[in-house]
Each structure stands twice: as structure tokens, then as C-alpha cells.
C-alpha atoms as a PDB file:
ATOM      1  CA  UNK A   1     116.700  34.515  97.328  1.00  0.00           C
ATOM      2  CA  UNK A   2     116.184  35.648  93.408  1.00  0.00           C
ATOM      3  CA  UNK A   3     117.081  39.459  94.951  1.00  0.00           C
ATOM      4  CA  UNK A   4     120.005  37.953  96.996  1.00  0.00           C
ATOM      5  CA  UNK A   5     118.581  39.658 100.078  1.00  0.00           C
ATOM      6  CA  UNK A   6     119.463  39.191 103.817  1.00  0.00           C
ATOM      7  CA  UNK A   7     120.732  35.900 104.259  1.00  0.00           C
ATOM      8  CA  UNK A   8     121.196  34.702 100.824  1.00  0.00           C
ATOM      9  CA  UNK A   9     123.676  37.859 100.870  1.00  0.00           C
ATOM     10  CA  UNK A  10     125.912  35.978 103.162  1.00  0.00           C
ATOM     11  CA  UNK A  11     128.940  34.170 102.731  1.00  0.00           C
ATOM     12  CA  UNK A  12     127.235  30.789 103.579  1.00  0.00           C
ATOM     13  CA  UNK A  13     123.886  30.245 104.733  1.00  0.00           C
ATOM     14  CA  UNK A  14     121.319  27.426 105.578  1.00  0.00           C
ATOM     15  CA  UNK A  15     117.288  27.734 105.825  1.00  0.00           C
ATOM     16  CA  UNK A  16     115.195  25.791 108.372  1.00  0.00           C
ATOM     17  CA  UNK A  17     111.850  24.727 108.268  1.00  0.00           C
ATOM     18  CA  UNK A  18     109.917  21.625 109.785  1.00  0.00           C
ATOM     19  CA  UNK A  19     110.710  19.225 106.599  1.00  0.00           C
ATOM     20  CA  UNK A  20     113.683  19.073 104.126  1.00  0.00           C
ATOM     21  CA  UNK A  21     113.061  19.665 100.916  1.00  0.00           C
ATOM     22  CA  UNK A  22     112.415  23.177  98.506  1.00  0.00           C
ATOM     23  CA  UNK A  23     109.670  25.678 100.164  1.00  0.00           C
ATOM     24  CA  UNK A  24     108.959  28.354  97.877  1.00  0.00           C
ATOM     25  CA  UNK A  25     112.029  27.189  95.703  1.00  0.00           C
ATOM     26  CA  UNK A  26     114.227  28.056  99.042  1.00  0.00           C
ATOM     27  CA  UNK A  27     115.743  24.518 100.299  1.00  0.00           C
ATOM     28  CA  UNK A  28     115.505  23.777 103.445  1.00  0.00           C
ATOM     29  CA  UNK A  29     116.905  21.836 106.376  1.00  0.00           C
ATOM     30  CA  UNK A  30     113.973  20.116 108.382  1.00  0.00           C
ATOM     31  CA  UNK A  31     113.728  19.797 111.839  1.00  0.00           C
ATOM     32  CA  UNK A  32     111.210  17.996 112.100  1.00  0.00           C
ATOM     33  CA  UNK A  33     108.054  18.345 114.703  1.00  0.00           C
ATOM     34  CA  UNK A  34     107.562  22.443 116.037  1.00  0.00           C
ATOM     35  CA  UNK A  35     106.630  22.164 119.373  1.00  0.00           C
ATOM     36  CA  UNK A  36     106.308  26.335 119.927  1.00  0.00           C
ATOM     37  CA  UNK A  37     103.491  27.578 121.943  1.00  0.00           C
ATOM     38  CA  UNK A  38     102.684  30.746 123.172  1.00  0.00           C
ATOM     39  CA  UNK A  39     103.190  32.146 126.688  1.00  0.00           C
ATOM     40  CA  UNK A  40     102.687  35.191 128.708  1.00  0.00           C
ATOM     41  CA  UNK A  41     103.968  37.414 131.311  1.00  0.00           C
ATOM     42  CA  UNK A  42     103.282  41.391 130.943  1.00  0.00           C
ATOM     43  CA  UNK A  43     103.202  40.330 127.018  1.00  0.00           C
ATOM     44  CA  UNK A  44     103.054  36.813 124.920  1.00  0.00           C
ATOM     45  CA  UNK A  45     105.634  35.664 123.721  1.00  0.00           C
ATOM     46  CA  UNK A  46     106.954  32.425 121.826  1.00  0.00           C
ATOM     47  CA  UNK A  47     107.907  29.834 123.708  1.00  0.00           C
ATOM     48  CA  UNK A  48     110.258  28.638 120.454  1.00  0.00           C
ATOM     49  CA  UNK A  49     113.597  26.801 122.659  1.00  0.00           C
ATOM     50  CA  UNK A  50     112.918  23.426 121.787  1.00  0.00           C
ATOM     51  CA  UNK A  51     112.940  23.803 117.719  1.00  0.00           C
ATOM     52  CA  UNK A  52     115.702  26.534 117.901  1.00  0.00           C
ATOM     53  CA  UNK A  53     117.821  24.070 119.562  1.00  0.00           C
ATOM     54  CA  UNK A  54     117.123  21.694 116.822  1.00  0.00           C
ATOM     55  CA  UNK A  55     118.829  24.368 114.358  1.00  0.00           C
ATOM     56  CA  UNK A  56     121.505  24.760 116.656  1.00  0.00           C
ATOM     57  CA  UNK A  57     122.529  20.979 117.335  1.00  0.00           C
ATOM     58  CA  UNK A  58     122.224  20.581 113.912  1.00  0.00           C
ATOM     59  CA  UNK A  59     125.008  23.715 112.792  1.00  0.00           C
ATOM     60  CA  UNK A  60     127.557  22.143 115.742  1.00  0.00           C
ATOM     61  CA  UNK A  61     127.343  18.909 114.149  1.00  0.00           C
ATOM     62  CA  UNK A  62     127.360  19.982 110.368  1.00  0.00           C
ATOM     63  CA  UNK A  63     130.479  22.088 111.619  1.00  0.00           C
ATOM     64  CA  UNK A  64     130.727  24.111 108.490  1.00  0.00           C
ATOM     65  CA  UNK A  65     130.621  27.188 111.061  1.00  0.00           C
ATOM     66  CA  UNK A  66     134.066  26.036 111.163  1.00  0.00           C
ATOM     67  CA  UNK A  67     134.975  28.187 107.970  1.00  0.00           C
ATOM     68  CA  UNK A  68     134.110  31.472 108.836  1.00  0.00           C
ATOM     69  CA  UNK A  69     134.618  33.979 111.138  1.00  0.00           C
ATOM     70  CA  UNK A  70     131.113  34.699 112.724  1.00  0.00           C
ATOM     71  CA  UNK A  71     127.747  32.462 112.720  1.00  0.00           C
ATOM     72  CA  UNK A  72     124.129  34.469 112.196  1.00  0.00           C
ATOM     73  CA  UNK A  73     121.055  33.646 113.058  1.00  0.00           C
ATOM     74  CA  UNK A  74     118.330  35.601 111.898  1.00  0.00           C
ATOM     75  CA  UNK A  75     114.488  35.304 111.976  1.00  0.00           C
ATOM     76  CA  UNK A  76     112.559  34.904 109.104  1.00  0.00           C
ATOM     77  CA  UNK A  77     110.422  37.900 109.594  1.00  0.00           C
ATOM     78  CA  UNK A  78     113.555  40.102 109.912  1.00  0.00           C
ATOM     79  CA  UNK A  79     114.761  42.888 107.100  1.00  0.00           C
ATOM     80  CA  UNK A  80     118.391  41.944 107.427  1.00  0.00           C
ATOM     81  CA  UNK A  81     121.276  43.831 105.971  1.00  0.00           C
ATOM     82  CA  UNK A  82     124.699  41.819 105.592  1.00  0.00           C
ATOM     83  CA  UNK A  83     126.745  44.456 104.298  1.00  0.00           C
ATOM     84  CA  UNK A  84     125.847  47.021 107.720  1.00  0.00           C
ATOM     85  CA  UNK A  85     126.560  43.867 109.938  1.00  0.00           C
ATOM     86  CA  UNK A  86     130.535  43.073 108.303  1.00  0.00           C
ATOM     87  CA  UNK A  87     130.657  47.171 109.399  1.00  0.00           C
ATOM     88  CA  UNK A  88     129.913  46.028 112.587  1.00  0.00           C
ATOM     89  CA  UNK A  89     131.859  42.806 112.590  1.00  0.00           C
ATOM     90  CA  UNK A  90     134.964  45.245 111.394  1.00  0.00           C
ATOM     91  CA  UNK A  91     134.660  47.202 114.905  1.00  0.00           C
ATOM     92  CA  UNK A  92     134.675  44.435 116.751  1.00  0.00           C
ATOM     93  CA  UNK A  93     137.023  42.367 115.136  1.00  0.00           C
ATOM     94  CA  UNK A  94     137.939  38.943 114.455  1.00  0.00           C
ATOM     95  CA  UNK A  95     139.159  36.316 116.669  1.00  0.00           C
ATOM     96  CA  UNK A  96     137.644  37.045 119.727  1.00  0.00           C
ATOM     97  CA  UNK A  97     135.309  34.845 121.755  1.00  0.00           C
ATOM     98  CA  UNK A  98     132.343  36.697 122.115  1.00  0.00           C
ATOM     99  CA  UNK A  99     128.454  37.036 120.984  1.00  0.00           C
ATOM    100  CA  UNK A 100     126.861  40.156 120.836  1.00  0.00           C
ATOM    101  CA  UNK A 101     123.825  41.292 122.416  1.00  0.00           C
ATOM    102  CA  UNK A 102     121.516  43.945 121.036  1.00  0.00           C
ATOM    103  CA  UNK A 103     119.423  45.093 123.118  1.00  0.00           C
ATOM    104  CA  UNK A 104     119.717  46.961 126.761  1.00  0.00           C
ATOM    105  CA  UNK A 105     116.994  45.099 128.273  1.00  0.00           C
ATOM    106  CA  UNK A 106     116.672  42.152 129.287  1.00  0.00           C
ATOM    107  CA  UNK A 107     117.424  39.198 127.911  1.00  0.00           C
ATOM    108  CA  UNK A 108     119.947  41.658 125.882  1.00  0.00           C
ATOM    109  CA  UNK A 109     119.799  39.279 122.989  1.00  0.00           C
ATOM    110  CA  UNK A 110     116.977  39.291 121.190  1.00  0.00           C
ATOM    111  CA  UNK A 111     116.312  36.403 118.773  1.00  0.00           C
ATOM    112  CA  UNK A 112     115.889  38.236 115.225  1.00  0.00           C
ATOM    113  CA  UNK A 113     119.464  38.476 115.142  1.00  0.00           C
ATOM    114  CA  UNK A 114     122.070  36.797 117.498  1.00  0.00           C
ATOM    115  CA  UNK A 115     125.357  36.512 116.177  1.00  0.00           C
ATOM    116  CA  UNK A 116     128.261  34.359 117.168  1.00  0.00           C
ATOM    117  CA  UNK A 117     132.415  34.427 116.928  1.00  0.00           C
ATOM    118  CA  UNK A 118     133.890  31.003 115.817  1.00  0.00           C
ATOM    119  CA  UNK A 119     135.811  30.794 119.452  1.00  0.00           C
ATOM    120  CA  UNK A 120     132.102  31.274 121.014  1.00  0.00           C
ATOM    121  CA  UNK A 121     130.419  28.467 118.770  1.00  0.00           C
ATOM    122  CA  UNK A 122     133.883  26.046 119.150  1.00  0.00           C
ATOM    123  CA  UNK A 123     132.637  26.514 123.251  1.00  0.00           C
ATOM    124  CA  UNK A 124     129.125  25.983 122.444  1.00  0.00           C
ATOM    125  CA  UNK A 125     129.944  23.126 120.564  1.00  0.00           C
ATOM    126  CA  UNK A 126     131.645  21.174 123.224  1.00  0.00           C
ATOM    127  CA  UNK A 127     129.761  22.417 126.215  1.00  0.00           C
ATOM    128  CA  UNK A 128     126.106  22.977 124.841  1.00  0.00           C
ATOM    129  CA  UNK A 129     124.715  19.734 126.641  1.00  0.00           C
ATOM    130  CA  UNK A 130     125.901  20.936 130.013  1.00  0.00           C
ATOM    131  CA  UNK A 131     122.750  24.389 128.952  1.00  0.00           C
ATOM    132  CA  UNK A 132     120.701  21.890 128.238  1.00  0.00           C
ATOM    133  CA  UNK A 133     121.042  20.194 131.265  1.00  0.00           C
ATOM    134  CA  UNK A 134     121.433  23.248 133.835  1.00  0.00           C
ATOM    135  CA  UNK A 135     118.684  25.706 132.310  1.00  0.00           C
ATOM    136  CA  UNK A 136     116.293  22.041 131.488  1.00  0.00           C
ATOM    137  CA  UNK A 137     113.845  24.302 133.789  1.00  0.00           C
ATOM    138  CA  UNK A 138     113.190  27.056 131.169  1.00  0.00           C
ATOM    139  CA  UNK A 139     113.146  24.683 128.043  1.00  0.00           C
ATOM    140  CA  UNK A 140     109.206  25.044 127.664  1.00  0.00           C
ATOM    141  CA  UNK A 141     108.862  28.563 129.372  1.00  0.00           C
ATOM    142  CA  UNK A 142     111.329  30.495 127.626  1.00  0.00           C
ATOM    143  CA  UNK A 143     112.253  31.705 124.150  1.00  0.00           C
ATOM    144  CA  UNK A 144     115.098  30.758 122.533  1.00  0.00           C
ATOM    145  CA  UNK A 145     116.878  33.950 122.951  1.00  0.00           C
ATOM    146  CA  UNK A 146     116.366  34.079 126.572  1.00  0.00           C
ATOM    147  CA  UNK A 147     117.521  30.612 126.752  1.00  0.00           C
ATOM    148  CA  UNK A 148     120.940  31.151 124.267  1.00  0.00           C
ATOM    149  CA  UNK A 149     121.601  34.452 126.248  1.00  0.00           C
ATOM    150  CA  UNK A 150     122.173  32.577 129.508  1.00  0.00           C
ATOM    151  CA  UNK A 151     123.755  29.521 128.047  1.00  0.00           C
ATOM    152  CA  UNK A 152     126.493  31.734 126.803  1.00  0.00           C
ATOM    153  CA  UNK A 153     127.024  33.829 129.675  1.00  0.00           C
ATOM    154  CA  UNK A 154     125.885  31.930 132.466  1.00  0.00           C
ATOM    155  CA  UNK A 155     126.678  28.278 132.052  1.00  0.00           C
ATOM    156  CA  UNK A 156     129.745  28.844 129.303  1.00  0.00           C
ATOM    157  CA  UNK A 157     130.955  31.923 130.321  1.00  0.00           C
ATOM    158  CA  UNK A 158     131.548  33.943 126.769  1.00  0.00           C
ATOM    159  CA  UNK A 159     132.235  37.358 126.830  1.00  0.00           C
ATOM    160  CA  UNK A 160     129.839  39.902 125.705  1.00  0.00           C
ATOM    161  CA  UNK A 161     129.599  43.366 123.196  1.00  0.00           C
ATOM    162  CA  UNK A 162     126.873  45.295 123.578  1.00  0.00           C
ATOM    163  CA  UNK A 163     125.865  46.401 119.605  1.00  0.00           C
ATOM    164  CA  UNK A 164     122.107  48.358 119.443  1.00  0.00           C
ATOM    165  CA  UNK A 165     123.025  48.950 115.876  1.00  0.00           C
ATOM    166  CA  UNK A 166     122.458  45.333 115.053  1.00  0.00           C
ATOM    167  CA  UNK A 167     118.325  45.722 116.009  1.00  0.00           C
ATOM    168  CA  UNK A 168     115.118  47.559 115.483  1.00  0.00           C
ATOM    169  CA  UNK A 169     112.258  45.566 117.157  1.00  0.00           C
ATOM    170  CA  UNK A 170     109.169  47.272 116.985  1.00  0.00           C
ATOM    171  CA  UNK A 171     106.016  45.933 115.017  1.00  0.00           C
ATOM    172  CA  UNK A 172     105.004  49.195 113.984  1.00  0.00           C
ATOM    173  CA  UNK A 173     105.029  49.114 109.810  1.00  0.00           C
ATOM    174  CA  UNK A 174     107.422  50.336 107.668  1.00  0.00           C
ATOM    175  CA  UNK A 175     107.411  53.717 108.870  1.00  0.00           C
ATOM    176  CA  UNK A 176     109.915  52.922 111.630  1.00  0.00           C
ATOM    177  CA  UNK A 177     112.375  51.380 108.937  1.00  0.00           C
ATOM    178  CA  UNK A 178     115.131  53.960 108.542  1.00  0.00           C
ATOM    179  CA  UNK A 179     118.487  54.662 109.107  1.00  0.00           C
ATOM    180  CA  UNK A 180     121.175  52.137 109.583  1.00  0.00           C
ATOM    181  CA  UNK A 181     120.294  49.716 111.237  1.00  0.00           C
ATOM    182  CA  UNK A 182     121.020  46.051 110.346  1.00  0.00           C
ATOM    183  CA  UNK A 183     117.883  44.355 111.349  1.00  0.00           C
ATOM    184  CA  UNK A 184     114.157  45.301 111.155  1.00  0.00           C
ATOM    185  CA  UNK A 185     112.061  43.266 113.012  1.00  0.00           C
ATOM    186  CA  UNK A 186     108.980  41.909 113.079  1.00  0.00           C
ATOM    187  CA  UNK A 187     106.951  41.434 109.529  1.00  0.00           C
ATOM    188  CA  UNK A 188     104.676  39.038 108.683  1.00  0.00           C
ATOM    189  CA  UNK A 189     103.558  39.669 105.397  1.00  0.00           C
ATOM    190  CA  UNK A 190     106.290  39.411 102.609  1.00  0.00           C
ATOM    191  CA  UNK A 191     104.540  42.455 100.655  1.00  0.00           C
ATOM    192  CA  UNK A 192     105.302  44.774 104.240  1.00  0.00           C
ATOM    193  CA  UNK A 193     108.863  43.299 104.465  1.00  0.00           C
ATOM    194  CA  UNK A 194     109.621  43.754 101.083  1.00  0.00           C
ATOM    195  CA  UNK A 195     108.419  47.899 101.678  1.00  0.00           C
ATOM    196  CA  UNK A 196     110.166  47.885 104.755  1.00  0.00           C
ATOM    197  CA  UNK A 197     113.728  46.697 102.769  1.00  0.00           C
ATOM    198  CA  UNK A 198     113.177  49.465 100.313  1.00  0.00           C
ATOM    199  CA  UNK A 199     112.644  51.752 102.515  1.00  0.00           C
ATOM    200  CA  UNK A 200     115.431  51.253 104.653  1.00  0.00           C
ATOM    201  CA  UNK A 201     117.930  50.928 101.827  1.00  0.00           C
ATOM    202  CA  UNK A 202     116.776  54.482 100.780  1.00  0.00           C
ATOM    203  CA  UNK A 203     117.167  55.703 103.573  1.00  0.00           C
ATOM    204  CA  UNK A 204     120.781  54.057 104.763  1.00  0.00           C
ATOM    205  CA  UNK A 205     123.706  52.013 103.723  1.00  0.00           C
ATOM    206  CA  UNK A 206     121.757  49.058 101.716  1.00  0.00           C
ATOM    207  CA  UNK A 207     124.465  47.105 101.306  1.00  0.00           C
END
């Protein structure tokens, strides 16, 4: 926060965390209970839908989405560059209704970063009870991503850009953190994100 990296380089941002209050001098917006366990299919993976969608209800109702162009959601563990995203987010365009996936696999988007036009969340916003209701079956056996991707496609029927630019999702240190991309994902430790920032900002656009 101090350094004014990733998020706190946005326009607007909010943190979440189980309980409101300052963590690590960062407020928060709590969410109470974190009901996340792990599953596992060829690989585990976090079954994280339930608290996500706490973070989510909680942005449609606070509306203050309202006031910008694009809503971001990134993970905590994620090297995230603002400035390479609004390059993006210039391609694209404003005023579209559309989310964009990063990733050619499937579920396309992956969680570290998901972002969101204002047309996109105004659907979500109005329609998000009817995912709830139709995908209730993978509320405890999916992550979050998995879960947003088809809620957005399948049930509300947003378009779609596909953007690899916006992700590199490999837990492999911080020799895989170069070029331009404008998320690094996953680490852990602060100390290995912080290395993984620096080097990625020498090595690319760091703004």
C-alpha cells in the first residue's frame, strides 16, 4: 500500500478479508466465516465460490462499480500491474459489455485476475441470483473462477475477449517474471512477490 503497488495503484479499490477492520495497516472489508476447502481432480485446487461470492454480493450492493469503467478482481498472491492493464483496457475499449478471459484453457478465466465492463457488472447485478440458483450444483466443488466464468457466459450471456496478456500462472519463482505481462501469479511469501515485482518492472513496462 506504502509503495502504491497493484491494487492500491487503481483508481478505486477495496480489500477483503474474513473481519473488518485494519490487517497489516490495509483496511479491510470482512466477509465473515471462509468456508474454502481443498479439492482434487488431475490437481487440487481451491474450492473458494462461497467466500468469493461474498465479495461479489457485497461490490453489487455497495454499487460504487457504478463510477468507473471496468471492475478488477485480483488475488492477493498476484504481482499486478495497473498501468499494463489500462493498455489493455485501451484496445478493447470502453462501453462494451464484456469480461475478459485469460487463459485458453479451460475455465478461460482464471481467478488471479478477472476483470469486468460496467455493462457486464450492471447484468450481473440484476441477474446474479438466477447463477446462484442454476449452477447451486458446483457451489462447493468449484472455484470461483470456474463458477464466475459460466455465470457470465452461460446463465447471463456476456460477451467475451480473449486477453493472454492479462496472466502468467505458473508457481515457478521469480525467474518466470518477465516481460509484460500484467499479472504474475501465484506467491506466497511477500519477500518472493516483492522480487518477483522488481523483476518484472525491470524487465517491462512497470507502470
Amino acid at each position: 500500500q506504502q509503495m502504491h503497488w497493484g491494487i492500491f495503484a487503481c483508481d478505486a479499490h477495496v480489500v477483503f478479508s474474513t473481519t473488518s477492520g485494519m490487517t497489516y495497516g490495509v483496511r479491510t472489508v470482512g466477509l465473515g466465516n471462509n468456508p474454502t476447502k481443498m479439492c482434487y481432480a488431475s490437481r487440487p485446487y481451491a474450492c473458494n465460490t462461497i467466500i468469493f461470492l461474498k465479495a461479489w454480493e457485497h461490490i453489487v450492493k455497495v454499487r460504487r462499480y457504478f463510477h468507473y469503467d471496468w471492475t478488477v478482481k485480483v488475488d492477493p498472491d498476484s504481482v499486478f500491474f495497473p498501468g499494463r492493464l489500462k493498455q489493455v483496457l485501451a484496445r478493447v475499449g470502453d462501453g462494451h459489455m464484456t469480461y475478459l478471459q485469460n487463459t485458453q484453457q479451460d475455465p478461460y478465466m482464471l481467478g488471479p485476475i478477472e476483470v469486468v465492463s460496467r455493462g457486464a457488472m450492471y447484468r450481473y447485478m440484476y441477474r446474479h441470483h438466477a447463477c446462484r440458483h442454476q449452477l447451486r450444483y458446483l457451489l462447493h466443488v468449484t472455484g470461483e473462477d470456474g463458477f464466475m466464468q459460466k455465470c457470465f457466459s452461460n446463465i447471463l450471456n456476456i460477451p467475451s475477449e480473449m486477453h493472454t496478456e492479462l496472466l502468467l500462472n505458473y508457481d515457478n519463482g521469480v525467474q518466470v517474471c518477465g516481460g509484460d505481462k500484467v499479472v504474475y501469479h501465484a506467491f506466497k511469501q511477500p519477500e518472493v512477490l516483492k522480487q518477483c515485482h522488481y523483476h518484472a518492472a525491470s524487465s517491462g513496462l512497470s507502470w
